[in-house]
Protein backbone atom coordinates (compact mmCIF):
# COMPACT_ATOMS: atom_id res chain seq x y z
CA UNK A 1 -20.70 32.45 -33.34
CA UNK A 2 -20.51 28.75 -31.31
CA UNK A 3 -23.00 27.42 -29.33
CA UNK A 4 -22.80 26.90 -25.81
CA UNK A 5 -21.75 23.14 -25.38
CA UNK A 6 -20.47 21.32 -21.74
CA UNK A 7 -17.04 21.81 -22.71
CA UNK A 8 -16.99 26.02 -22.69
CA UNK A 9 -15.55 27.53 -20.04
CA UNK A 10 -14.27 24.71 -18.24
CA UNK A 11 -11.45 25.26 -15.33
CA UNK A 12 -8.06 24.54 -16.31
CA UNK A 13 -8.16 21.08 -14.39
CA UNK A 14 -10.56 19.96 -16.63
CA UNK A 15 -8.41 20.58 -19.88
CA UNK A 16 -5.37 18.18 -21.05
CA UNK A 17 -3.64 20.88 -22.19
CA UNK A 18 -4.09 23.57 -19.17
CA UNK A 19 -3.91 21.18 -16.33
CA UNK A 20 -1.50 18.86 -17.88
CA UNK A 21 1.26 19.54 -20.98
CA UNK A 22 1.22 23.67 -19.72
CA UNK A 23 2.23 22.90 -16.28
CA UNK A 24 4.58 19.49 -17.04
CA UNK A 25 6.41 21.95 -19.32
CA UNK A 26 7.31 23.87 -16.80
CA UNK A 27 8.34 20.48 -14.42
CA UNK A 28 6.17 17.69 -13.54
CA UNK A 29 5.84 18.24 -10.52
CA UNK A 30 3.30 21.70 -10.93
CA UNK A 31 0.95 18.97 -12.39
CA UNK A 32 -1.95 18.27 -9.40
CA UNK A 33 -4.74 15.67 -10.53
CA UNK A 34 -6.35 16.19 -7.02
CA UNK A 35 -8.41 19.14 -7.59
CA UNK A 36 -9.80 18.61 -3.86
CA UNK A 37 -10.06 15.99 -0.90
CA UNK A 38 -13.27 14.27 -0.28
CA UNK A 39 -12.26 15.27 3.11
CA UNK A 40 -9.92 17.18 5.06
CA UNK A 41 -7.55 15.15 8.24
CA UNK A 42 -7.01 16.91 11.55
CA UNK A 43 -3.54 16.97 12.09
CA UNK A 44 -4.01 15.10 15.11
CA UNK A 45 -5.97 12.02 13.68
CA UNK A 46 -4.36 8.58 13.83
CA UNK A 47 -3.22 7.43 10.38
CA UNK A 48 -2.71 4.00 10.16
CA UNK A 49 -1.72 2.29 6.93
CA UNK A 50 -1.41 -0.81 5.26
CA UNK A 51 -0.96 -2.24 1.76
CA UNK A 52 1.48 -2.80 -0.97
CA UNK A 53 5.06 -2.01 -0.50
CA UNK A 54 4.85 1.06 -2.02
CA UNK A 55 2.51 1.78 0.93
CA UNK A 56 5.65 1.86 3.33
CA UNK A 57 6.65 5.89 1.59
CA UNK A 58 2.98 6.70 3.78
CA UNK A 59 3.89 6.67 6.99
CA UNK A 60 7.80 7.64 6.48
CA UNK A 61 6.45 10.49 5.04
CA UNK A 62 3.77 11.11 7.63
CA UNK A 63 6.28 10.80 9.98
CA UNK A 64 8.76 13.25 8.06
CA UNK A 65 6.53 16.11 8.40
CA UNK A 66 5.72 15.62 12.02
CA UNK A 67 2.72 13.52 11.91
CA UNK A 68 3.45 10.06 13.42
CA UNK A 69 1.62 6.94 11.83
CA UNK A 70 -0.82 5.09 14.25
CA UNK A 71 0.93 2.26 15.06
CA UNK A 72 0.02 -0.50 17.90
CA UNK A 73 2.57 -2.97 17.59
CA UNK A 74 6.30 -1.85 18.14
CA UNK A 75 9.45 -3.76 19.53
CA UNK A 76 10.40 -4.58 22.70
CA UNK A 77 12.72 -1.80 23.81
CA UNK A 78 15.43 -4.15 24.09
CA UNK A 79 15.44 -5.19 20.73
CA UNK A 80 18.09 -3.39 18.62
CA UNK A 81 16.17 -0.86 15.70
CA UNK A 82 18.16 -2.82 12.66
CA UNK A 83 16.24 -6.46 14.24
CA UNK A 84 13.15 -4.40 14.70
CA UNK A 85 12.99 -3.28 11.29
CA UNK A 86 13.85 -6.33 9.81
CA UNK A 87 11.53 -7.85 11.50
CA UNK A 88 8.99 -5.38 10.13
CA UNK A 89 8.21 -3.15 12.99
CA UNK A 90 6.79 0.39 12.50
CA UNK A 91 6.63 -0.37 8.53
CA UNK A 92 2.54 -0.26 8.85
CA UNK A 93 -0.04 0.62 12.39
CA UNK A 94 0.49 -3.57 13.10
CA UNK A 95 3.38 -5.59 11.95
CA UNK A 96 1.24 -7.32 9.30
CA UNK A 97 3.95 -6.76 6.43
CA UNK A 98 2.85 -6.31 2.93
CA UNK A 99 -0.67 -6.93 2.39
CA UNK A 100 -1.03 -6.88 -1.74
CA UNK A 101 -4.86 -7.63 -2.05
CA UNK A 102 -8.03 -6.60 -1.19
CA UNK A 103 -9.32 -10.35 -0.40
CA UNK A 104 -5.59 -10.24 2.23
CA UNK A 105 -6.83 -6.78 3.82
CA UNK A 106 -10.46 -8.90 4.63
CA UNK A 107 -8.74 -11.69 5.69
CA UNK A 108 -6.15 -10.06 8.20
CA UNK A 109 -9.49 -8.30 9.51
CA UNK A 110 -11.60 -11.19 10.14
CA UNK A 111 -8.12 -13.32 11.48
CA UNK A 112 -7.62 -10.88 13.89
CA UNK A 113 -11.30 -11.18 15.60
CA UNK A 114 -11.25 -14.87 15.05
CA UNK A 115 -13.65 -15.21 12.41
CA UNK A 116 -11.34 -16.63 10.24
CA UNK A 117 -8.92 -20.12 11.26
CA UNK A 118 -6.97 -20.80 7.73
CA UNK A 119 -5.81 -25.06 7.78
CA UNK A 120 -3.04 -23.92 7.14
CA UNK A 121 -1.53 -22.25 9.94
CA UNK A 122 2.10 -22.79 10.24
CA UNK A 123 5.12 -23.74 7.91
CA UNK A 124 8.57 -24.88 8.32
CA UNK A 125 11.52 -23.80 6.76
CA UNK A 126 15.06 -25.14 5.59
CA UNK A 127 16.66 -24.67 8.83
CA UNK A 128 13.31 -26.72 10.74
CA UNK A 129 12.29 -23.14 12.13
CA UNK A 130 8.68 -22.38 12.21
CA UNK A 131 7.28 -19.87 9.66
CA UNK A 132 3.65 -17.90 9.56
CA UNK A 133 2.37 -18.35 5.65
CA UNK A 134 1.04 -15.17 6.35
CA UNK A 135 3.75 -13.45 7.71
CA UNK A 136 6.71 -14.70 6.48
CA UNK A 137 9.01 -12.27 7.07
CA UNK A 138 8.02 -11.30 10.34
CA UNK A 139 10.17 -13.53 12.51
CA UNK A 140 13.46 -12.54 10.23
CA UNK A 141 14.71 -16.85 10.36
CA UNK A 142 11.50 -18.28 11.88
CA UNK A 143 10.87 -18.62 15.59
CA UNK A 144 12.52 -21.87 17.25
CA UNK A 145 8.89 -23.40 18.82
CA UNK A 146 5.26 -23.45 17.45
CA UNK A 147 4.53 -21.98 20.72
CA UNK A 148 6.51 -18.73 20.33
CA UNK A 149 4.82 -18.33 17.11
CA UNK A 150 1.78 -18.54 18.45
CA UNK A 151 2.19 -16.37 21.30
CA UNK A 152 3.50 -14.04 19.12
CA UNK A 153 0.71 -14.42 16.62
CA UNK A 154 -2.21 -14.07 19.68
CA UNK A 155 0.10 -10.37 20.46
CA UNK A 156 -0.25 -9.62 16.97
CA UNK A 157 -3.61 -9.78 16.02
CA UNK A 158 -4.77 -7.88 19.35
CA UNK A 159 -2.91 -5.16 18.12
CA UNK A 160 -4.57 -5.45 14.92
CA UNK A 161 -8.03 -5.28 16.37
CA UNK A 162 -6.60 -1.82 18.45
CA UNK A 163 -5.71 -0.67 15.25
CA UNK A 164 -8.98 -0.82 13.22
CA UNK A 165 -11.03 0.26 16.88
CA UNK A 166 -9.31 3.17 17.64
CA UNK A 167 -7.83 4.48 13.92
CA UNK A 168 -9.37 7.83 12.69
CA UNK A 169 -8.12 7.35 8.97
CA UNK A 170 -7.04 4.37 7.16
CA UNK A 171 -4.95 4.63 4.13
CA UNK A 172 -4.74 1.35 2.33
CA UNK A 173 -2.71 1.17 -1.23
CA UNK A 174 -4.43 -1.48 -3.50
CA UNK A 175 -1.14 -3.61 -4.83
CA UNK A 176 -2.38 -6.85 -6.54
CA UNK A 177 -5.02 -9.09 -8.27
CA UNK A 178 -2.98 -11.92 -8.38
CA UNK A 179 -2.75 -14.73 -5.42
CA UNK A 180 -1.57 -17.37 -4.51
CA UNK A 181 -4.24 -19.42 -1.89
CA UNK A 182 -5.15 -22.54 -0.04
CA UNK A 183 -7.15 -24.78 -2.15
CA UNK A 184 -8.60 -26.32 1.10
CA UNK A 185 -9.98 -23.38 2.36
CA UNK A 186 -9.25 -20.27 -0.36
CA UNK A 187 -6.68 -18.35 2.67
CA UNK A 188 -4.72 -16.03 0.51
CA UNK A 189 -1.17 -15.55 0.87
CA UNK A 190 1.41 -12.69 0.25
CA UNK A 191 3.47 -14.41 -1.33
CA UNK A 192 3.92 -17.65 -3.28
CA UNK A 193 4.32 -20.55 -0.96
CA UNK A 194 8.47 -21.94 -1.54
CA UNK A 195 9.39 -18.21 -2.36
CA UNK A 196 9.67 -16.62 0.81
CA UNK A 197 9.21 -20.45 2.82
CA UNK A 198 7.15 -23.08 2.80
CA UNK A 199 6.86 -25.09 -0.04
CA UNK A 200 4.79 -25.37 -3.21
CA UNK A 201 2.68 -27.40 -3.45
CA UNK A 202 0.36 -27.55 -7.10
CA UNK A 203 -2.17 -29.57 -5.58
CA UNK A 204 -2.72 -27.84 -2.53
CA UNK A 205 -1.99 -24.11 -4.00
CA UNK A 206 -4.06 -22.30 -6.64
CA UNK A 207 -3.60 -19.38 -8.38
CA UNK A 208 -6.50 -16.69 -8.18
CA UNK A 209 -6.06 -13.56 -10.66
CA UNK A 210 -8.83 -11.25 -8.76
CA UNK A 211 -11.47 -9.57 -11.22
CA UNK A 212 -13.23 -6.10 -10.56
CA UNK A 213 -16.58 -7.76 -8.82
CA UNK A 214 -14.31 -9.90 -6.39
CA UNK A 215 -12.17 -6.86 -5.33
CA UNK A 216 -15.16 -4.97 -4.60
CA UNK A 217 -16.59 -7.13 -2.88
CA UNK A 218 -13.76 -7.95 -0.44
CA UNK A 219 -13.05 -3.92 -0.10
CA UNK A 220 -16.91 -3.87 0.67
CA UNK A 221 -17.10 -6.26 3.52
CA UNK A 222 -14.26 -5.20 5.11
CA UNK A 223 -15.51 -1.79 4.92
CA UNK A 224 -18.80 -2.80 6.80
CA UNK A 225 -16.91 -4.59 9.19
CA UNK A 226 -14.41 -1.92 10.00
CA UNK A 227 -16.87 0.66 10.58
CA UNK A 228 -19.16 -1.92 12.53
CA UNK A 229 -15.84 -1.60 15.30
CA UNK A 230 -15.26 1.93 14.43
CA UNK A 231 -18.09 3.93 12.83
CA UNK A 232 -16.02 7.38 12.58
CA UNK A 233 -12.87 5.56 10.40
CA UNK A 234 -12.21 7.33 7.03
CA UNK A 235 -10.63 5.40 4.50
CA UNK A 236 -8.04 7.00 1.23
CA UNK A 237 -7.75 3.94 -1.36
CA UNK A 238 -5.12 4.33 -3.50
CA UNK A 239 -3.16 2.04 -6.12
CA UNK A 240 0.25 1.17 -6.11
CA UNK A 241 2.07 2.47 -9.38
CA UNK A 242 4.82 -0.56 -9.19
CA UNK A 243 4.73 -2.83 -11.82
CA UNK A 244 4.05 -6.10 -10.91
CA UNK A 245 7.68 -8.14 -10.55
CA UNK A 246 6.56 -10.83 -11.84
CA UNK A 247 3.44 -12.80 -12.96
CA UNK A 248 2.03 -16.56 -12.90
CA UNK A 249 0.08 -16.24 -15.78
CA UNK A 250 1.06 -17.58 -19.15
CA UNK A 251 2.05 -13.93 -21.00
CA UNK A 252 3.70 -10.58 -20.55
CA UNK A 253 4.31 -9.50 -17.45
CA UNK A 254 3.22 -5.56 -19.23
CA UNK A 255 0.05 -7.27 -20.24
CA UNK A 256 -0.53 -8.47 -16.44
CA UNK A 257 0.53 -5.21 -15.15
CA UNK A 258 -2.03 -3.39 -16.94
CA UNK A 259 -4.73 -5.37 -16.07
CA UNK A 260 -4.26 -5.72 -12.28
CA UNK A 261 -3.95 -1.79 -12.38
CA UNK A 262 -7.30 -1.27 -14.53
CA UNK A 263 -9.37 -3.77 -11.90
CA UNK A 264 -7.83 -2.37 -8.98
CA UNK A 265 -8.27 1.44 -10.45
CA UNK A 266 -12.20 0.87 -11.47
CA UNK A 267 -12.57 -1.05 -7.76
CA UNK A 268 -11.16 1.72 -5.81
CA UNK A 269 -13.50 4.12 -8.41
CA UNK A 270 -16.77 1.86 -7.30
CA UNK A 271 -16.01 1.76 -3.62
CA UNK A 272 -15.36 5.75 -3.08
CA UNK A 273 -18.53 6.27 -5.15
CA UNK A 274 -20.52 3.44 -2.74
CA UNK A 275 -19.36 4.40 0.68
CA UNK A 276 -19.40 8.27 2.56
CA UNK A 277 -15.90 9.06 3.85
CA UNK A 278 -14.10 6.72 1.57
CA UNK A 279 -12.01 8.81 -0.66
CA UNK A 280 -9.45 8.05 -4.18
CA UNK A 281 -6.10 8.91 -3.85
CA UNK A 282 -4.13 9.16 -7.84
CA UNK A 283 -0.87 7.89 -6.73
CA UNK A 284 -1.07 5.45 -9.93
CA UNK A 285 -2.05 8.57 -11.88
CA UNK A 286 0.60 10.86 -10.59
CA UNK A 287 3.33 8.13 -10.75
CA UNK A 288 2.33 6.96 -14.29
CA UNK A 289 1.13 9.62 -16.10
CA UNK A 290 2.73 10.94 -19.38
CA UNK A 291 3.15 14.08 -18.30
CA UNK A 292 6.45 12.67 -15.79
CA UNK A 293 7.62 11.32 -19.03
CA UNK A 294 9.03 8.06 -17.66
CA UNK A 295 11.01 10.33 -14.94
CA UNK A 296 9.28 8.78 -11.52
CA UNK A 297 10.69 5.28 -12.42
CA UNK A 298 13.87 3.97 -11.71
CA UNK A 299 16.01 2.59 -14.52
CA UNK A 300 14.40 -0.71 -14.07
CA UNK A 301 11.17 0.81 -15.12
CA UNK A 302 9.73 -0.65 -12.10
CA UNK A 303 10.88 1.33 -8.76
CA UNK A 304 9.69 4.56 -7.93
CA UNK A 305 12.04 7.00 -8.01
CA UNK A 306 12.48 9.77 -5.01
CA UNK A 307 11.12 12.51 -7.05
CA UNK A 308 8.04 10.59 -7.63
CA UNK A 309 7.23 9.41 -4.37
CA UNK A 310 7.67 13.12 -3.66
CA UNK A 311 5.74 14.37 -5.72
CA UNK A 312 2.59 11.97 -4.28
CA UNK A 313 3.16 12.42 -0.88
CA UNK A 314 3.48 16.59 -0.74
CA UNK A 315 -0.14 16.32 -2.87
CA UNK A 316 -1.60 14.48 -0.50
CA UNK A 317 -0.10 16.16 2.65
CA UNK A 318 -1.39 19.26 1.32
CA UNK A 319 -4.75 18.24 0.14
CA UNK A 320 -5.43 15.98 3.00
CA UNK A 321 -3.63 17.65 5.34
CA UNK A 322 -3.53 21.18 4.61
CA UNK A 323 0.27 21.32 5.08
CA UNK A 324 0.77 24.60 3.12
CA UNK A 325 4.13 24.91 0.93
CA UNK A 326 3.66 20.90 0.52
CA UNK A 327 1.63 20.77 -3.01
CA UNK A 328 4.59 21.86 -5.80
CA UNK A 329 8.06 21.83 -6.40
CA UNK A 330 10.50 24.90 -5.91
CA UNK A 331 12.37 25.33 -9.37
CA UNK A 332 16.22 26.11 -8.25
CA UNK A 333 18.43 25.08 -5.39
CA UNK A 334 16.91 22.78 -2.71
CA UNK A 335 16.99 23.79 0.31
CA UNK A 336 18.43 21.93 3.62
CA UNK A 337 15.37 20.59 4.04
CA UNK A 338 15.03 18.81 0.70
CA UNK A 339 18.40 17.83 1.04
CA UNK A 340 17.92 16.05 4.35
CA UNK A 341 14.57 14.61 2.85
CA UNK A 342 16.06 13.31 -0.21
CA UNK A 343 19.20 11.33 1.91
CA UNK A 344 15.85 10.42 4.24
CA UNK A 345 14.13 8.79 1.44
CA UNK A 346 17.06 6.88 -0.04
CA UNK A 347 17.61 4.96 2.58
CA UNK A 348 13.67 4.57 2.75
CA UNK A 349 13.77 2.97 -0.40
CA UNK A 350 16.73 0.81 0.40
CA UNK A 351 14.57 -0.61 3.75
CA UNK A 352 11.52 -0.72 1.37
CA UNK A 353 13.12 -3.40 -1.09
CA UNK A 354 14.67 -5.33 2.15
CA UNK A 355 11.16 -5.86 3.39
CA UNK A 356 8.94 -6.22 0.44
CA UNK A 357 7.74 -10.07 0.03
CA UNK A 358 6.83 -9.56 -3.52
CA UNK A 359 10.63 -8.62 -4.57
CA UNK A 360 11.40 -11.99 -3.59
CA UNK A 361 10.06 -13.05 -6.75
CA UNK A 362 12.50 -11.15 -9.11
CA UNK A 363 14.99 -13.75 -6.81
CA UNK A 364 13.29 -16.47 -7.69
């Protein structure tokens, strides 16, 4: 007869072979590494996100099952939807575009309650338009005067300090380690300076490849800052599953991939475990996992495909949510719903690539 041992009479969850290979078999998508939230979201609670560009499926999804992201900075009603959403509106709560890094997330906090004034604060571009480093999609061409940037700069970053006051739950997706930044005063950007604008300089720009102390320390102090302004916030960290497009380091871009997922995956780990209310979503897990064999991707290995993004956003709108009939696939035909969903996220994904800065790379 065995002994008892820890491992006897464990749920299925628990087991590789119950809670993973038996329910893949059947389709990927019955496979949920949840198990349960660290807390549950009233369906009225303003969600506000921000992050990588995978990030950007959030809120169309939120908004695809009838609960609208908390956003504070939307487009002049004159301005035609296609210029508002190349401009970047409604893609996150503020039109901060894609914010890859922890130490970018700290920095667009303490910006926007002017604790932070990088040197560098404006660029021009080809044309002689003027060009936020931080932002440099925002303003599609660049704004004609320093002053309109400014102006709209001052707009922006009061609706970024709404945003973090009056937020109930703040979902941030954890892209990068690597950064370009300012080597007068360490500012990060989000993307390389000369890729999107600007231009790069090597003795003015350094490269910073973000280890698991310096990513948890940023996601820290922003932490105690935002609930400083706004005790009650929750916060869901999750990591990106995109592979990185490129890297500045001298090897693989696989080998860079892994790490930055590893130090963003054990900092997300560290800072749920630290802080009350902060909570781990496994969208890298989900994404990938073997059990999708290789499915979620696209056949560029790199984008995510519908099915995947899926997949992640029904567990956490019914885990999080408690949207019933949202956690697993229906084998068989899909219904008008699904179909309408699917053609929804296609053209998601197509607005996604337009306005992700760190696709610009694979350009450049």
């Amino acid at each position: 007869m065995s002994s008892h041992h820890p491992y006897r009479d464990l749920p299925d969850h628990r087991h590789w072979q119950r809670g993973v290979a038996t329910p893949a078999l059947q389709d990927p998508g019955h496979v949920d590494p949840v198990v349960r939230p660290a807390f549950r979201i009233a369906p009225q609670a303003r969600i506000a996100t921000a992050g990588s560009c995978f990030a950007q499926h959030v809120a169309r999804h939120l908004a695809l099952h009838g609960v609208p992201p908390f956003v504070t900075e939307r487009a002049h009603p004159l301005v035609p939807d296609d210029l508002a959403s190349a401009w970047g509106y409604g893609d996150f709560g503020a039109r901060y575009g894609n914010v890859y890094t922890a130490r970018q997330l700290l920095q667009l906090m303490l910006r926007a309650f002017g604790e932070l004034l990088p040197a560098d604060e404006t660029w021009r571009n080809a044309a002689g338009r003027w060009v936020d480093p931080f932002r440099p999609r925002a303003h599609g061409d660049g704004t004609a005067t320093l002053q309109e940037l400014r102006a709209d700069r001052a707009q922006h970053f009061a609706a970024v300090r709404r945003l973090f006051a009056e937020l109930d739950v703040f979902v941030f997706t954890l892209g990068l380690t690597e950064a370009w930044a300012s080597a007068d005063d360490g500012a990060v950007y989000p993307v390389c300076p000369g890729v999107v604008a600007g231009t790069f300089d090597p003795a003015r720009h350094v490269l910073q490849n973000h280890g698991v102390d310096e990513v948890v320390a940023d996601l820290d102090l922003f932490l105690r800052l935002l609930r400083s302004i706004n005790p009650r916030a929750d916060v869901v960290l999750t990591v990106s599953p995109v592979p990185l497009v490129a890297t500045a380091l001298d090897r693989h871009v696989v080998v860079s991939t892994a790490y930055s997922k590893a130090v963003l995956r054990v900092a997300a780990e560290e800072i749920a475990a630290a802080h009350e209310r902060v909570a781990y979503f496994p969208s890298l897990e989900i994404i990938s996992s073997p059990f999708s064999r290789g499915a979620y991707f696209a056949p560029d290995l790199r984008s995510v495909t519908e099915a995947g993004v899926s997949h992640v956003m029904r567990l956490f709108l019914h885990h999080y949510l408690g949207l019933e009939g949202a956690a697993r696939m229906t084998p068989g035909a899909p219904s008008a719903r699904d179909t309408a969903a699917e053609a929804y996220l296609r053209e998601a994904d197509a607005v996604v690539q337009v306005m992700c800065d760190e696709e610009a790379l694979g350009h450049a």
